[in-house]
Protein backbone atom coordinates (compact mmCIF):
# COMPACT_ATOMS: atom_id res chain seq x y z
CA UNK A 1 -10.66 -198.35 82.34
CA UNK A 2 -9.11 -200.50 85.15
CA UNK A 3 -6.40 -198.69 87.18
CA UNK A 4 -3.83 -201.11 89.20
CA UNK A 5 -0.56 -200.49 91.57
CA UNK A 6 1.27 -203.23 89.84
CA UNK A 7 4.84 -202.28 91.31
CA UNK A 8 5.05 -200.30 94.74
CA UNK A 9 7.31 -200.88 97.69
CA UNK A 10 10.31 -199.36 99.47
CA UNK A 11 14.23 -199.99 98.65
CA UNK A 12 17.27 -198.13 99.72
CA UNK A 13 19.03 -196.53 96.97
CA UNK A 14 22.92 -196.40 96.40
CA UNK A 15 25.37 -195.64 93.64
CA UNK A 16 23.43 -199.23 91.99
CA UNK A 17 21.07 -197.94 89.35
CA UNK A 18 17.60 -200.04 90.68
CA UNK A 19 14.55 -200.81 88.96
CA UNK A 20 11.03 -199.90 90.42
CA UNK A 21 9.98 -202.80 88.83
CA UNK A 22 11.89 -205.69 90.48
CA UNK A 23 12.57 -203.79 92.97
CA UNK A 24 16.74 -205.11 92.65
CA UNK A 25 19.70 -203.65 90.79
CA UNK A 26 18.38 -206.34 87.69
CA UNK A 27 16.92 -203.85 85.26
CA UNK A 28 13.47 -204.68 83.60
CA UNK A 29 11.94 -205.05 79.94
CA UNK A 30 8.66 -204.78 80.36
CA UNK A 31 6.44 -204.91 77.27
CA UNK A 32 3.04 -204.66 79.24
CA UNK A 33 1.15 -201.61 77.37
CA UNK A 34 -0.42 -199.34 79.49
CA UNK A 35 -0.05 -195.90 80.53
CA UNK A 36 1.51 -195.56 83.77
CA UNK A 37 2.17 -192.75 86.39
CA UNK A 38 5.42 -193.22 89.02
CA UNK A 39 5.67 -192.10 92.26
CA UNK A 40 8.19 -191.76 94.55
CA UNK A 41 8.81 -190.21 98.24
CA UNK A 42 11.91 -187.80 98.62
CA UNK A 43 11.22 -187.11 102.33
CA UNK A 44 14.56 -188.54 102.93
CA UNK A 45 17.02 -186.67 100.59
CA UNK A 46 19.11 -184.28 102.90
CA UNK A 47 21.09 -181.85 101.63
CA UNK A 48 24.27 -183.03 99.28
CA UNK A 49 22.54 -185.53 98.13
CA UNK A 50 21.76 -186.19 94.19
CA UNK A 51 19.24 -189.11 92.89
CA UNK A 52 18.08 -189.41 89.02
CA UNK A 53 14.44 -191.07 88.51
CA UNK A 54 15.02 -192.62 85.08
CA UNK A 55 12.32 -193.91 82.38
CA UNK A 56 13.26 -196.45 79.79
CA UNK A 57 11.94 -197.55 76.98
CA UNK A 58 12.65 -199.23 73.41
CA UNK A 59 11.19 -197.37 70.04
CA UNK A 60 9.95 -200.79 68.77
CA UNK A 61 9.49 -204.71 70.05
CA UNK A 62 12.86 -206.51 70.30
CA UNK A 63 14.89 -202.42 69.97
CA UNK A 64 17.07 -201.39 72.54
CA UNK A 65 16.41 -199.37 75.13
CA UNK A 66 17.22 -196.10 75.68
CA UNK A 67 16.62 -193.34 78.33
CA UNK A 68 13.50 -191.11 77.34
CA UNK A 69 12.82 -188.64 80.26
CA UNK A 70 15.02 -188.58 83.42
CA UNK A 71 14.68 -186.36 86.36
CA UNK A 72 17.52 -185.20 88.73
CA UNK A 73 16.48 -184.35 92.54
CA UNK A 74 19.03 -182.14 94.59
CA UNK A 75 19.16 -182.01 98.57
CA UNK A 76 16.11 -181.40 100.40
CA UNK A 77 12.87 -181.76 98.35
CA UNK A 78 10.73 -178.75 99.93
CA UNK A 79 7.75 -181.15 97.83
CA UNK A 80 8.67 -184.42 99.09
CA UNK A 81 6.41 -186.63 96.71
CA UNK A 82 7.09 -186.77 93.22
CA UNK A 83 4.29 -187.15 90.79
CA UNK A 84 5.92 -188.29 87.00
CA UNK A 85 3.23 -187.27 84.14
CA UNK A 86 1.31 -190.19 82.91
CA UNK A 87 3.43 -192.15 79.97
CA UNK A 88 2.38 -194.19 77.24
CA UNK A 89 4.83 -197.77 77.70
CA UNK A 90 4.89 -200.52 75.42
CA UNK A 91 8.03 -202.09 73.80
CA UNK A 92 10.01 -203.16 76.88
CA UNK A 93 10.37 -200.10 79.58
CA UNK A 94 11.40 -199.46 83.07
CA UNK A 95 11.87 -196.83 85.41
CA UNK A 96 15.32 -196.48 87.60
CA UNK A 97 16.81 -194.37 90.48
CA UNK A 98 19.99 -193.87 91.28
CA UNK A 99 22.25 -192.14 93.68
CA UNK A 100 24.79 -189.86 92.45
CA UNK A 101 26.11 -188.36 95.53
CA UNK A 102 25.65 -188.09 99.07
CA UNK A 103 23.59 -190.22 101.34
CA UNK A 104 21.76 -194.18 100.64
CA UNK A 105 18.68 -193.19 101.05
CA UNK A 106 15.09 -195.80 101.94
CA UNK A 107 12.55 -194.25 99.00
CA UNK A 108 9.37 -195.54 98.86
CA UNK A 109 7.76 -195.97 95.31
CA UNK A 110 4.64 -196.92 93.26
CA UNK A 111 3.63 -197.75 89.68
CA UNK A 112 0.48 -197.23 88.86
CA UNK A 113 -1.17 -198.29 85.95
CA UNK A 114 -4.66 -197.48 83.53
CA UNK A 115 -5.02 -200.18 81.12
């Protein structure tokens, strides 16, 4: 099995919910199977400051698309890199971070995929 870094790169995240996948505040449906794995670099959070990592993704082709697993990070990360467990996408996903308080933070991120 292949295994790609399709999506990766480094935005600055503020009260706009951004995709990892464009990269911009214009949210994705992606419908290219695969299981992927997300990562993302908290060095930056301070304390006060509140980000949710959020994965999306539709039950069936042409559903809508719903939150399945989000993940809320709190001040200072004392493990800096988060590793998200390997997902099974399919019917039109993405994967978003927003800030809910504090700080815009620069978060560097990658998508890696096995397909």
């Amino acid at each position: 099995m292949a295994i790609s870094q399709p999506y990766s790169g480094t935005f600055t995240v503020s009260t706009t919910e951004l995709s990892l996948i464009s990269g911009t505040s214009t949210l994705q449906s992606n419908a290219t199977a695969g299981i992927y794995e997300v990562m993302i670099d908290l060095n930056a959070l301070a304390s006060g400051d509140s980000f949710t990592l959020s994965f999306k993704e539709m039950t069936k082709p042409a559903g809508t698309q719903h939150v399945i697993d989000a993940v809320v990070f709190a001040g200072a990360q004392a493990n800096p890199v988060y590793v998200a467990p390997g997902m099974l996408l399919i019917n039109g996903w993405d994967v978003t971070l927003i800030k809910n308080q504090g700080t815009d933070r620069a978060i560097d991120y990658s998508i890696r995929q096995v397909a």
